[in-house]
PDB file of N, CA and C in Angstrom:
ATOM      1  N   UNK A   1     116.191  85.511  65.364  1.00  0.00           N
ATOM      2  CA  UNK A   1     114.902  85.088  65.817  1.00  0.00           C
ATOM      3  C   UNK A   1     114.305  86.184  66.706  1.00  0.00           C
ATOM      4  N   UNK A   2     113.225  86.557  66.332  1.00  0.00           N
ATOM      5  CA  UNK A   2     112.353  87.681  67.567  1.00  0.00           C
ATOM      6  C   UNK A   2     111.521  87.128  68.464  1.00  0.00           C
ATOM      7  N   UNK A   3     111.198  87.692  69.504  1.00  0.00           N
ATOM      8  CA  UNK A   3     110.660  87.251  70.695  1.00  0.00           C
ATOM      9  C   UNK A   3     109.456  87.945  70.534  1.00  0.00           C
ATOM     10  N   UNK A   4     108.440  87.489  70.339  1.00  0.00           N
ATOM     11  CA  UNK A   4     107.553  87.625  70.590  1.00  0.00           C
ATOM     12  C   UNK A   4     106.101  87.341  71.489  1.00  0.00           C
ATOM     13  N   UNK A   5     105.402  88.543  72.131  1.00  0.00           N
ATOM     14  CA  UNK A   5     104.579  88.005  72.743  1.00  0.00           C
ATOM     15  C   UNK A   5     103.279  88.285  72.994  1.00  0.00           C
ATOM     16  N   UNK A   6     102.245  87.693  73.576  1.00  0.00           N
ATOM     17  CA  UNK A   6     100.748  88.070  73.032  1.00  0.00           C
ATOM     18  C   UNK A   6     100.418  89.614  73.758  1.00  0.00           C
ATOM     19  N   UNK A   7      99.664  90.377  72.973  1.00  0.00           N
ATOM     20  CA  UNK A   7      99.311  91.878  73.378  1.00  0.00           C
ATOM     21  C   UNK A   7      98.728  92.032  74.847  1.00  0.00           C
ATOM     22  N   UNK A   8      98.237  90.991  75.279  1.00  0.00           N
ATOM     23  CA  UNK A   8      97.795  91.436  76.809  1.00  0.00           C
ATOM     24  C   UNK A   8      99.048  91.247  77.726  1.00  0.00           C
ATOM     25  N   UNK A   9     100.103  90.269  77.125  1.00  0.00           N
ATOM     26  CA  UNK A   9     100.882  89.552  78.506  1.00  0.00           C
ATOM     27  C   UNK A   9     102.467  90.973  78.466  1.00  0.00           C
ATOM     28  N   UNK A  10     102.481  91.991  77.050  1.00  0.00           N
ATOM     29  CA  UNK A  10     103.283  92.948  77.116  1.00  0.00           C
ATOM     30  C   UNK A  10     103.176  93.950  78.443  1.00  0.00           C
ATOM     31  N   UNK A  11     103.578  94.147  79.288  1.00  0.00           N
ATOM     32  CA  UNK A  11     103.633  94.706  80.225  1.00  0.00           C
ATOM     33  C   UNK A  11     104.035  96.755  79.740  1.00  0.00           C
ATOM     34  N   UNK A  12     103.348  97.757  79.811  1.00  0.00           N
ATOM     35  CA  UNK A  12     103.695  98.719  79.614  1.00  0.00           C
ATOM     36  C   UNK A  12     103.907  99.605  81.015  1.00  0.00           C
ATOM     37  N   UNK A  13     105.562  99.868  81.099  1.00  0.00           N
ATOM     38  CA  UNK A  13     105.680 100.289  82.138  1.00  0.00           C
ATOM     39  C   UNK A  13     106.576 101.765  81.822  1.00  0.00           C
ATOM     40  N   UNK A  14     106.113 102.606  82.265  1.00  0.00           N
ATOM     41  CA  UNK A  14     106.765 104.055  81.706  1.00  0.00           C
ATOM     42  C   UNK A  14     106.616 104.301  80.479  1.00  0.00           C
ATOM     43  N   UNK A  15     105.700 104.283  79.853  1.00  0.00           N
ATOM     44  CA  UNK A  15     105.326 103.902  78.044  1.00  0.00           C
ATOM     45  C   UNK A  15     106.580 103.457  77.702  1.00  0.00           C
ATOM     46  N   UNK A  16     107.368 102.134  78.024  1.00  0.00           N
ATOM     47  CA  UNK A  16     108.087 101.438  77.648  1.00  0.00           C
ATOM     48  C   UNK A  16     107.475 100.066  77.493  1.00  0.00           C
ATOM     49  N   UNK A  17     107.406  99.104  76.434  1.00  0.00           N
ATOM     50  CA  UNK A  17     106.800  97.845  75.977  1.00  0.00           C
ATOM     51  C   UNK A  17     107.555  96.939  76.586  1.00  0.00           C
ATOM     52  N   UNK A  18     107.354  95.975  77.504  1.00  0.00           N
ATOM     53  CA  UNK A  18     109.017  95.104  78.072  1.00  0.00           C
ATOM     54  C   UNK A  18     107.713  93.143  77.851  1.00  0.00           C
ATOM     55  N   UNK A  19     108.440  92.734  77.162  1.00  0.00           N
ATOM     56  CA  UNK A  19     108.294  91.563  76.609  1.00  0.00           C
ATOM     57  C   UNK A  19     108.238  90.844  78.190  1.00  0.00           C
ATOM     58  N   UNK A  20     106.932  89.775  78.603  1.00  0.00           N
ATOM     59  CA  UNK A  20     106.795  89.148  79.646  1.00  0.00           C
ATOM     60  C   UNK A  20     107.794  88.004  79.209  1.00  0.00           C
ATOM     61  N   UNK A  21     107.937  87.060  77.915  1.00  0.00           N
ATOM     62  CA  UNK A  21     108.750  86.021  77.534  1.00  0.00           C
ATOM     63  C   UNK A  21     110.003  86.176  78.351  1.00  0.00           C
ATOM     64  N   UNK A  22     110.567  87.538  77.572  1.00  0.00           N
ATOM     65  CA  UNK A  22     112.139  87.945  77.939  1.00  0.00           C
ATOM     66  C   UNK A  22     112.453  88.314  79.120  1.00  0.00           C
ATOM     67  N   UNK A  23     111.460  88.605  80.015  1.00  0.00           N
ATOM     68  CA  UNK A  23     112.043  88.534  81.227  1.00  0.00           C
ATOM     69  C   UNK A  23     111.760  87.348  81.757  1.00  0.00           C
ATOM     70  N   UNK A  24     110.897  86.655  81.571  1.00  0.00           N
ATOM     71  CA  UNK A  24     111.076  85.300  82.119  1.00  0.00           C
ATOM     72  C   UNK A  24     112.083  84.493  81.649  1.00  0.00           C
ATOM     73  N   UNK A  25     112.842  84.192  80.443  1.00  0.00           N
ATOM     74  CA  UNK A  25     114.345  83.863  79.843  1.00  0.00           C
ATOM     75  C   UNK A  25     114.722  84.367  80.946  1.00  0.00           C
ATOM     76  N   UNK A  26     114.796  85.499  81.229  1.00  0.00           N
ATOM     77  CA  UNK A  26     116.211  85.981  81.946  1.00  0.00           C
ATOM     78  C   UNK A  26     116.190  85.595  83.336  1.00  0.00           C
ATOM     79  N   UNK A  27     114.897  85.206  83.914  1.00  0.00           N
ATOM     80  CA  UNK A  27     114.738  85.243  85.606  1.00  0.00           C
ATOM     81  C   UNK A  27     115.554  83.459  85.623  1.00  0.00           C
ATOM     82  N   UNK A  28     114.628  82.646  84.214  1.00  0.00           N
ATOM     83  CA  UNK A  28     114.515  81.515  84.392  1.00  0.00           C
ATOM     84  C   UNK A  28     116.118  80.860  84.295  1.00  0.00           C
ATOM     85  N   UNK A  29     117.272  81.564  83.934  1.00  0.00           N
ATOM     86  CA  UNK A  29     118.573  81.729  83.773  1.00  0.00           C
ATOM     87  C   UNK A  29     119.249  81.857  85.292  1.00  0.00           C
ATOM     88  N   UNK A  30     118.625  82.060  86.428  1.00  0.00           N
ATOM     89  CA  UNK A  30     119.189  81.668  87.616  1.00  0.00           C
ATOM     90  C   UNK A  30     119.344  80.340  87.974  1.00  0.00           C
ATOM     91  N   UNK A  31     119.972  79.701  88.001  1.00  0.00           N
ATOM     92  CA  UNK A  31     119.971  78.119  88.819  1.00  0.00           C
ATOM     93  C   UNK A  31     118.956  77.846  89.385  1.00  0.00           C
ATOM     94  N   UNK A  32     118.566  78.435  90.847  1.00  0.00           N
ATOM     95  CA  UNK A  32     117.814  78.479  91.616  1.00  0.00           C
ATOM     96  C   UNK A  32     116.210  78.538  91.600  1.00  0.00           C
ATOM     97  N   UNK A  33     115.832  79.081  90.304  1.00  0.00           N
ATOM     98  CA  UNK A  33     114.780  79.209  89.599  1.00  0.00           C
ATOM     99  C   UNK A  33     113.885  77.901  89.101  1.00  0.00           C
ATOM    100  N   UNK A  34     113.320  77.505  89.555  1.00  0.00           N
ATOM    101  CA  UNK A  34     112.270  76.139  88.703  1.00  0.00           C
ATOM    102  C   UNK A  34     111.651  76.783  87.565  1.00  0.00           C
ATOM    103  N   UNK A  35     110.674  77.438  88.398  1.00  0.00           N
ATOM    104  CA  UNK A  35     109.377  78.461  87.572  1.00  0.00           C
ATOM    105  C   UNK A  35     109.191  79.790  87.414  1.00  0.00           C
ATOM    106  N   UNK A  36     108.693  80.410  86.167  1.00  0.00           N
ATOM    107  CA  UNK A  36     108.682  81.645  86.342  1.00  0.00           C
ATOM    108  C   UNK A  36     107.456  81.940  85.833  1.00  0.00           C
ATOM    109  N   UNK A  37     106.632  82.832  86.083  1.00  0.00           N
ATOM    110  CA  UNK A  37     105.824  83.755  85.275  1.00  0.00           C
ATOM    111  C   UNK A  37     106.038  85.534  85.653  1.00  0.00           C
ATOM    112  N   UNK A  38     105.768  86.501  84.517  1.00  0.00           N
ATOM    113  CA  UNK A  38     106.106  88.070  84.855  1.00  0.00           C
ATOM    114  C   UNK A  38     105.470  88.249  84.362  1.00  0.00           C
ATOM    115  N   UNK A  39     104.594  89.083  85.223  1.00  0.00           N
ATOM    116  CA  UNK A  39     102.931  89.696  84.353  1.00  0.00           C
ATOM    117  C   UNK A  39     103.649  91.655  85.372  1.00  0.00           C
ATOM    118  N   UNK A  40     102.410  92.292  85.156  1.00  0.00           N
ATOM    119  CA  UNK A  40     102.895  93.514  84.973  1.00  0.00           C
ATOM    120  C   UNK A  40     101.564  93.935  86.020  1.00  0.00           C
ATOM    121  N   UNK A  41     101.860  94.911  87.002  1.00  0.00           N
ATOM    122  CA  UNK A  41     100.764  95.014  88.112  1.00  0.00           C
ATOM    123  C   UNK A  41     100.660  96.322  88.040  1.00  0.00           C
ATOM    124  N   UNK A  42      99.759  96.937  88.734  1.00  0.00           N
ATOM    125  CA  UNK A  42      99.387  98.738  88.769  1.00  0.00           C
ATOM    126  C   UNK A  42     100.288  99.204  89.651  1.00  0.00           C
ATOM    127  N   UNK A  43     100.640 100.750  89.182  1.00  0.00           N
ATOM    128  CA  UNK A  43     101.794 101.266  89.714  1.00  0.00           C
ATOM    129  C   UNK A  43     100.971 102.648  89.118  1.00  0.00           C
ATOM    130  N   UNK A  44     101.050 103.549  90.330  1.00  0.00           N
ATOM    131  CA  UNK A  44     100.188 104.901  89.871  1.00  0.00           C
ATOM    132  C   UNK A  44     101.370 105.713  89.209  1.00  0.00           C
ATOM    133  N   UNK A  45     102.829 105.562  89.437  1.00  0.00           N
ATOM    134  CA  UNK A  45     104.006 106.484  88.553  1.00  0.00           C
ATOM    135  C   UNK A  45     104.176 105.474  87.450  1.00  0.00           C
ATOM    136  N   UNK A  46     104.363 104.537  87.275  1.00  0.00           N
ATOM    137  CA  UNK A  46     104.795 104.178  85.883  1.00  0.00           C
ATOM    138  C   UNK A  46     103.229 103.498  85.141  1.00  0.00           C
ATOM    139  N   UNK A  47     102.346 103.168  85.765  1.00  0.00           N
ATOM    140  CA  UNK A  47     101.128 102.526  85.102  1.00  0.00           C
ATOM    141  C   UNK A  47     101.513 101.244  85.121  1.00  0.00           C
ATOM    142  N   UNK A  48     102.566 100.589  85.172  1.00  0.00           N
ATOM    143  CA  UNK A  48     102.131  98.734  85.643  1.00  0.00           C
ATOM    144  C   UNK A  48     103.834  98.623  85.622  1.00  0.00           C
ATOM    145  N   UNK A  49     104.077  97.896  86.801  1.00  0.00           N
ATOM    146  CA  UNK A  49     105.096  97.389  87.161  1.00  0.00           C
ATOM    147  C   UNK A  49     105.521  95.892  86.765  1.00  0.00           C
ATOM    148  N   UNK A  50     107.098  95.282  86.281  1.00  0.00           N
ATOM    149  CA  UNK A  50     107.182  94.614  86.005  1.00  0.00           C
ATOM    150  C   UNK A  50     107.259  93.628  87.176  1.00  0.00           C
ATOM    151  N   UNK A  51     106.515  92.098  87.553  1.00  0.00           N
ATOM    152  CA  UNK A  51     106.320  91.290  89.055  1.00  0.00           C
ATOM    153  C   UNK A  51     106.627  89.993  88.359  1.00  0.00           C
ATOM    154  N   UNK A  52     107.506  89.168  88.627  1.00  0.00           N
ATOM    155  CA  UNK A  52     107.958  87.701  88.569  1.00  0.00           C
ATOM    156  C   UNK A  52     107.288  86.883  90.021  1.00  0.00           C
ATOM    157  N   UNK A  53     107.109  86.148  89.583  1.00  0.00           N
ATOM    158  CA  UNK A  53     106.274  85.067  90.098  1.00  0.00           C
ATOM    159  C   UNK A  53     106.953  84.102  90.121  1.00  0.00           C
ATOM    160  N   UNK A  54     107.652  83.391  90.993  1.00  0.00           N
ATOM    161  CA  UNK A  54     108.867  82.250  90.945  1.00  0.00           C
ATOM    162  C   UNK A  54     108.854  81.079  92.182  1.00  0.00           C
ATOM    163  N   UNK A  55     108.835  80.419  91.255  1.00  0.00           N
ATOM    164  CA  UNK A  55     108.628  79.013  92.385  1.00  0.00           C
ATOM    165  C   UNK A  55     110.670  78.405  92.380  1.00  0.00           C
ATOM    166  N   UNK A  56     111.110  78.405  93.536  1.00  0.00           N
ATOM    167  CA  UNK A  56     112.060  78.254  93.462  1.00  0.00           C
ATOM    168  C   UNK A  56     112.936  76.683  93.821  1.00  0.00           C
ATOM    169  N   UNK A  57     114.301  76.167  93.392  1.00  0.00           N
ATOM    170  CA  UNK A  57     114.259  74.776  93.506  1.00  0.00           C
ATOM    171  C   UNK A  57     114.233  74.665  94.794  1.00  0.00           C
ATOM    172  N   UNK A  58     114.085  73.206  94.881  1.00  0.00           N
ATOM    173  CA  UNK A  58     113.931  72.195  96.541  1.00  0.00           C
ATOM    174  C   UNK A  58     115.222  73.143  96.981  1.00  0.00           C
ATOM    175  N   UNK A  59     115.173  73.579  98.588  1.00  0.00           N
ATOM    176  CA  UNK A  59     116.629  73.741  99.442  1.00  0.00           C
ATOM    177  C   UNK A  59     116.750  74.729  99.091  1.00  0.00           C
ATOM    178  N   UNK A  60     116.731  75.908  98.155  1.00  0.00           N
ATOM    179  CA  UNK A  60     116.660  77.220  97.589  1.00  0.00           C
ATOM    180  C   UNK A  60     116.884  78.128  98.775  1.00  0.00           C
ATOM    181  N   UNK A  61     117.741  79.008  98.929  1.00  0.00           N
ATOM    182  CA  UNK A  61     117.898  80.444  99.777  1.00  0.00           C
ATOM    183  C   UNK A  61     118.348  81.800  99.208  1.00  0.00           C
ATOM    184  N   UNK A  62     117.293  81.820  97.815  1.00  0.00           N
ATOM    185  CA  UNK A  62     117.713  82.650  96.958  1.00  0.00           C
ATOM    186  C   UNK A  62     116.545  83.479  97.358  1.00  0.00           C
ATOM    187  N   UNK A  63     117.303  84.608  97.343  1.00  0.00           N
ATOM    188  CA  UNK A  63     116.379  86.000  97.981  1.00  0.00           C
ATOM    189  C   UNK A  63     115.894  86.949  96.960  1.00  0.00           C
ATOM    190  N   UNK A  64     114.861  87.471  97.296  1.00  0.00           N
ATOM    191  CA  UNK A  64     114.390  88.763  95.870  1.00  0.00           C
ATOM    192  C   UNK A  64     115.514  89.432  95.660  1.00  0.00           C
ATOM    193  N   UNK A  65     116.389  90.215  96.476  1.00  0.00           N
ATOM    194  CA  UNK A  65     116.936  91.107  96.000  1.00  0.00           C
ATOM    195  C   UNK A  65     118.187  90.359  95.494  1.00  0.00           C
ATOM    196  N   UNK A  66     118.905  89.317  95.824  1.00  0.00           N
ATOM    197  CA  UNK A  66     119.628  88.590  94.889  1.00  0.00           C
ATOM    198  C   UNK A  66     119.341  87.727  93.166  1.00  0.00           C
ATOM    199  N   UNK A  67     118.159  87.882  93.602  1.00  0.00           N
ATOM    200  CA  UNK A  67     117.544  87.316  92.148  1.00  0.00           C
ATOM    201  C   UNK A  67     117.152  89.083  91.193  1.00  0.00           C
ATOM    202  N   UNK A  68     116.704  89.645  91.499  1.00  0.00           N
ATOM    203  CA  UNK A  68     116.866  91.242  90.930  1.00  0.00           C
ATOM    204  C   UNK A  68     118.306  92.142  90.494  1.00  0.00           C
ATOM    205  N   UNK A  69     119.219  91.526  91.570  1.00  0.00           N
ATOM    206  CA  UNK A  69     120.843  91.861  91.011  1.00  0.00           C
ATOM    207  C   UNK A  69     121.139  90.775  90.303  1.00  0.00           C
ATOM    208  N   UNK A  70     120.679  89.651  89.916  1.00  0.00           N
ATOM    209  CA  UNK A  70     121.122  88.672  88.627  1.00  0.00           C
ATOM    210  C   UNK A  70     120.395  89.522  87.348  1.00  0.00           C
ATOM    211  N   UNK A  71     118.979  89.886  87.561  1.00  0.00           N
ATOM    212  CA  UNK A  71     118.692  90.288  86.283  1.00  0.00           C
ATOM    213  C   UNK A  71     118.813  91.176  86.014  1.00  0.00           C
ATOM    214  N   UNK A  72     119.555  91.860  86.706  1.00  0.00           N
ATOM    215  CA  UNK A  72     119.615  93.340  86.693  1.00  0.00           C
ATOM    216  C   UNK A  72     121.545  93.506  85.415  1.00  0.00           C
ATOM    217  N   UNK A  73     121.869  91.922  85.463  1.00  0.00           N
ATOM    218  CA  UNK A  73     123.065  91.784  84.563  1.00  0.00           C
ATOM    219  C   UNK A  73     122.701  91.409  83.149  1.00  0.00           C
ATOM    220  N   UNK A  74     121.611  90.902  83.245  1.00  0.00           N
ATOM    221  CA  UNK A  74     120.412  90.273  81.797  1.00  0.00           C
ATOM    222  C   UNK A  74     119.946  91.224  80.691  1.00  0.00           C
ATOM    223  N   UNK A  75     119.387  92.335  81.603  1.00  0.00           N
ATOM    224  CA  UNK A  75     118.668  93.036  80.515  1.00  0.00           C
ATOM    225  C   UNK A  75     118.369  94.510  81.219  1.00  0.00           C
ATOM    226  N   UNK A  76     118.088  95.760  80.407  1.00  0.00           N
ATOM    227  CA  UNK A  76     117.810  96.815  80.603  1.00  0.00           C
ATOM    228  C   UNK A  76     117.617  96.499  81.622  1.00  0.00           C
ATOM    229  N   UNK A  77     117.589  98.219  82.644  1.00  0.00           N
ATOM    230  CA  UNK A  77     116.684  98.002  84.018  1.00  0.00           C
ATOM    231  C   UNK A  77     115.281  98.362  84.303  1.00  0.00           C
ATOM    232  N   UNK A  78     114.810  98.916  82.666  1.00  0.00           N
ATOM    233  CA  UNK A  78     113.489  99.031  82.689  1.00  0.00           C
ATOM    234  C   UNK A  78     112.637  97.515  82.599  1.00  0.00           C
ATOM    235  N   UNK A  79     113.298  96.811  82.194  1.00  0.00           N
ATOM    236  CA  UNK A  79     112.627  95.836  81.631  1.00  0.00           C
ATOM    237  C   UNK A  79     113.002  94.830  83.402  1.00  0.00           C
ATOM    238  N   UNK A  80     113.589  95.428  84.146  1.00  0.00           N
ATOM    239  CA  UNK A  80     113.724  94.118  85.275  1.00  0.00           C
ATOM    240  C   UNK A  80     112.819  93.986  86.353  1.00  0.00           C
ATOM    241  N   UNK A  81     112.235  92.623  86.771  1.00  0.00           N
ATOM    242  CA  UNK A  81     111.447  93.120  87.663  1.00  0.00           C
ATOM    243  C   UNK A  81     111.572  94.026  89.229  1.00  0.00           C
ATOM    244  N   UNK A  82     110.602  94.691  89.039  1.00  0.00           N
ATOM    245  CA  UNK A  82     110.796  95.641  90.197  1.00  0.00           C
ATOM    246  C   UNK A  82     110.649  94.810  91.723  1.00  0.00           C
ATOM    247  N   UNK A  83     109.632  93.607  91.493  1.00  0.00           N
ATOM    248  CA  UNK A  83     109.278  93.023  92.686  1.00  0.00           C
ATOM    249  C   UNK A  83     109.238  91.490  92.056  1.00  0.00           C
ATOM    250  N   UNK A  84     109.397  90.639  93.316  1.00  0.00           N
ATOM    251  CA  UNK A  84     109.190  89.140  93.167  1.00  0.00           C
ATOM    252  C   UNK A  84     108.577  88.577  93.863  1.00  0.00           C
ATOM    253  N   UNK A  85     107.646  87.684  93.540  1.00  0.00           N
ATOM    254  CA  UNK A  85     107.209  87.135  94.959  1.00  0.00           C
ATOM    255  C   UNK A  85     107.036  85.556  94.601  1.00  0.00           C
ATOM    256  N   UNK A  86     108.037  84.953  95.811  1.00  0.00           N
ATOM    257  CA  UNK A  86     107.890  83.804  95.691  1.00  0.00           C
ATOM    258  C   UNK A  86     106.856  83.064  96.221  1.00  0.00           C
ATOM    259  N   UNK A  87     106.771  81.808  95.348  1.00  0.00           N
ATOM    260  CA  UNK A  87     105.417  80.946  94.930  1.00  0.00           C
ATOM    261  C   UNK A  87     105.459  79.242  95.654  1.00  0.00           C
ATOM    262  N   UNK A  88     104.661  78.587  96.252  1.00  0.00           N
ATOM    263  CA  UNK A  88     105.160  77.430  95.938  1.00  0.00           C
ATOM    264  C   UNK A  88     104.757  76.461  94.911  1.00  0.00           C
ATOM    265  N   UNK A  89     103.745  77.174  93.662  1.00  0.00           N
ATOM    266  CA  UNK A  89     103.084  76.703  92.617  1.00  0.00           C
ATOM    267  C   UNK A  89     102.982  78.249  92.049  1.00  0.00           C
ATOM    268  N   UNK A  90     102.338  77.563  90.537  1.00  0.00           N
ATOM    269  CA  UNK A  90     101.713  78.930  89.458  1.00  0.00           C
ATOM    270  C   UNK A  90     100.532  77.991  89.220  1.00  0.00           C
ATOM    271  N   UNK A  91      99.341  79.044  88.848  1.00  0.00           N
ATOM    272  CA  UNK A  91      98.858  78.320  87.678  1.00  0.00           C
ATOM    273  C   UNK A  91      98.857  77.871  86.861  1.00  0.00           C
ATOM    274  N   UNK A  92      98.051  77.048  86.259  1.00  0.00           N
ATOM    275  CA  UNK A  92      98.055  75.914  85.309  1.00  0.00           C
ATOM    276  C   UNK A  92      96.974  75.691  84.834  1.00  0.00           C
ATOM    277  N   UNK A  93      96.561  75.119  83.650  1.00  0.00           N
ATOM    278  CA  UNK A  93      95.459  74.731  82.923  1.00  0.00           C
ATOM    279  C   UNK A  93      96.349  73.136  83.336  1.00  0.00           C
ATOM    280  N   UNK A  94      94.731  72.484  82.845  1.00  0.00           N
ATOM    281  CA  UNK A  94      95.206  70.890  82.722  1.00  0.00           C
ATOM    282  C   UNK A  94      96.524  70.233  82.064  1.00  0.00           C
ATOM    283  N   UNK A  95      96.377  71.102  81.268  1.00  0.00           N
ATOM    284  CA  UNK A  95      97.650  70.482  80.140  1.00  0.00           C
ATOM    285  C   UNK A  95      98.897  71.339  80.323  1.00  0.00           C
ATOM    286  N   UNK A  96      99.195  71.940  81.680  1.00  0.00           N
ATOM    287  CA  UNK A  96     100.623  72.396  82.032  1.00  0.00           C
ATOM    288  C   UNK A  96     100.592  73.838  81.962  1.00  0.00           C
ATOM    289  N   UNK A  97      99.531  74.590  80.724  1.00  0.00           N
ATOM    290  CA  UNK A  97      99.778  76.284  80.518  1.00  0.00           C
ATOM    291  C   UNK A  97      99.902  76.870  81.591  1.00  0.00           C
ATOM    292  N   UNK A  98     100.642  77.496  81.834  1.00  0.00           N
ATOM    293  CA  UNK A  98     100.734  79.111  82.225  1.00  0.00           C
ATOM    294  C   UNK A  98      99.142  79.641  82.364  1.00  0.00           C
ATOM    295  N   UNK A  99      98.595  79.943  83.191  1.00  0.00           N
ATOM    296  CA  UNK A  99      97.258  80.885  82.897  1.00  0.00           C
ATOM    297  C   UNK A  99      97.879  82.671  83.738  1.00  0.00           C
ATOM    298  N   UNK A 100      98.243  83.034  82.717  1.00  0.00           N
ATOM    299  CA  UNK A 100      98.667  84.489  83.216  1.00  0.00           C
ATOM    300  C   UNK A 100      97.623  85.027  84.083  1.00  0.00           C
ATOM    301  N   UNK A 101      96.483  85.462  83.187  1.00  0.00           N
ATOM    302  CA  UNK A 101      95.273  86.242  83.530  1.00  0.00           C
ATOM    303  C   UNK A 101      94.319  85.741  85.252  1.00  0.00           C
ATOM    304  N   UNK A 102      94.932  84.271  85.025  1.00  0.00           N
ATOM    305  CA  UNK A 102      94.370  84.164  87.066  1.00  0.00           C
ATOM    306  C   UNK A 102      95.646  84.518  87.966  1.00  0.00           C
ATOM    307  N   UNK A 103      96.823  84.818  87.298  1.00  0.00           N
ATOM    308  CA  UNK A 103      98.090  85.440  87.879  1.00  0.00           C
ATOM    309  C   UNK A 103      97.545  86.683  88.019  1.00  0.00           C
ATOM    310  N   UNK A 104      97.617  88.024  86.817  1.00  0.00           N
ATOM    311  CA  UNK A 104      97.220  88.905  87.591  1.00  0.00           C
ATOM    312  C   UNK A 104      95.542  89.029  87.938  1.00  0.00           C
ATOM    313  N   UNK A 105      95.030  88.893  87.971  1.00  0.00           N
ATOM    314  CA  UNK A 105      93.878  89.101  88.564  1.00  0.00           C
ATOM    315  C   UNK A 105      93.402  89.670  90.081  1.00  0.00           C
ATOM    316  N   UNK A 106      94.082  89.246  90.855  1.00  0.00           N
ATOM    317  CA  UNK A 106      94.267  89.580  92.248  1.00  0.00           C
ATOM    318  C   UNK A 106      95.354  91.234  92.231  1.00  0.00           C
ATOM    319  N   UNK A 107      95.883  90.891  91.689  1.00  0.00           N
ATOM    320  CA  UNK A 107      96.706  92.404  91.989  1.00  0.00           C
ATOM    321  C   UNK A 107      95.654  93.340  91.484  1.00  0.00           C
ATOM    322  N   UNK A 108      95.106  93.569  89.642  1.00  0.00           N
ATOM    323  CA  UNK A 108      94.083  94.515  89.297  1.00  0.00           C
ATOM    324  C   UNK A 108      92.704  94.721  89.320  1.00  0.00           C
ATOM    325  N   UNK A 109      92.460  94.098  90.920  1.00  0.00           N
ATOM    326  CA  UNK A 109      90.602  94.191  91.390  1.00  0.00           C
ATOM    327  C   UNK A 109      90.943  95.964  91.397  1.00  0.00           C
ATOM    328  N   UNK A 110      90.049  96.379  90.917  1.00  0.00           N
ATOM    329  CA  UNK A 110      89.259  97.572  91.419  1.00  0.00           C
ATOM    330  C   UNK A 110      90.530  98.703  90.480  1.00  0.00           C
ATOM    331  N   UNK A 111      91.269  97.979  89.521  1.00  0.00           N
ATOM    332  CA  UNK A 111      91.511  98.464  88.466  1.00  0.00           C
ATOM    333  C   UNK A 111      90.843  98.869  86.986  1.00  0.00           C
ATOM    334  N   UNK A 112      91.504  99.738  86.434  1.00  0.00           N
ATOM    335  CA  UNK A 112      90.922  99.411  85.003  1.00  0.00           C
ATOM    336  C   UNK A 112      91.627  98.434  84.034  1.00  0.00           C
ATOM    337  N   UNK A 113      92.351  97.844  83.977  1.00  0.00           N
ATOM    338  CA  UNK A 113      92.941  97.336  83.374  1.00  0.00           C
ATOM    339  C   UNK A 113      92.093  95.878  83.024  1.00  0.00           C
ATOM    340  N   UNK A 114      92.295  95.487  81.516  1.00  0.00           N
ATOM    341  CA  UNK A 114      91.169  93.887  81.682  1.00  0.00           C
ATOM    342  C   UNK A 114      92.229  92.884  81.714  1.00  0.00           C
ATOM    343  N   UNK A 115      92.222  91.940  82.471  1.00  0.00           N
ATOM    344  CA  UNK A 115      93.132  91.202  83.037  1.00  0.00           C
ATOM    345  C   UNK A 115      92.868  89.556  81.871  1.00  0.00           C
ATOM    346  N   UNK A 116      92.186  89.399  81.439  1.00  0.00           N
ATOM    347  CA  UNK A 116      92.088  88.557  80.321  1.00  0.00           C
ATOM    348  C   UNK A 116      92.684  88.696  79.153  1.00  0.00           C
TER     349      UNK A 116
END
């Protein structure tokens, strides 16, 4: 089965293609993890950095850099996120979606990048 995912939510970081799905599999593979979203932010050496977005369970004392040495056992280290920042919600459309594009939006003001 291939993983596939839509052309805006591919994150290109070091002209390397790193699938937003597959790193969210892999973040969402911590216990500690409720929610995930990984969208890809501006980075003037690589052109967009890989950023997880994680709402973590009730009682949780799981730290970025312990959640970065879990995925850092998951998958390439190009593909891991470089940064995390925990959430106590994501966006949502009415019916539960994910809205990536009001995820990054705030990181690429006064970028070129189109965030839709």
């Amino acid at each position: 089965m291939a993983i596939s995912d839509r052309k805006k939510d591919v994150i290109i970081s070091g002209g390397e293609n790193v699938s937003s799905i597959e790193v969210e599999d892999a973040v969402f593979g911590h216990p500690e993890v409720n929610e995930v979203a990984v969208i890809g932010v501006p980075d003037e050496k690589w052109g967009e950095l890989v950023m997880a977005l994680v709402v973590k369970s009730p009682g949780s004392t799981l730290t970025e850099d312990e959640l970065i040495a879990y995925v850092k056992t998951k998958l390439a280290g190009y593909k891991c996120p470089k940064r995390i920042e925990f959430r106590s919600e994501l966006a949502r459309t009415a019916t539960g979606k994910l809205q990536k594009f009001k995820l990054r939006e705030p990181y690429w003001v006064g970028h070129t990048r189109q965030v839709n």
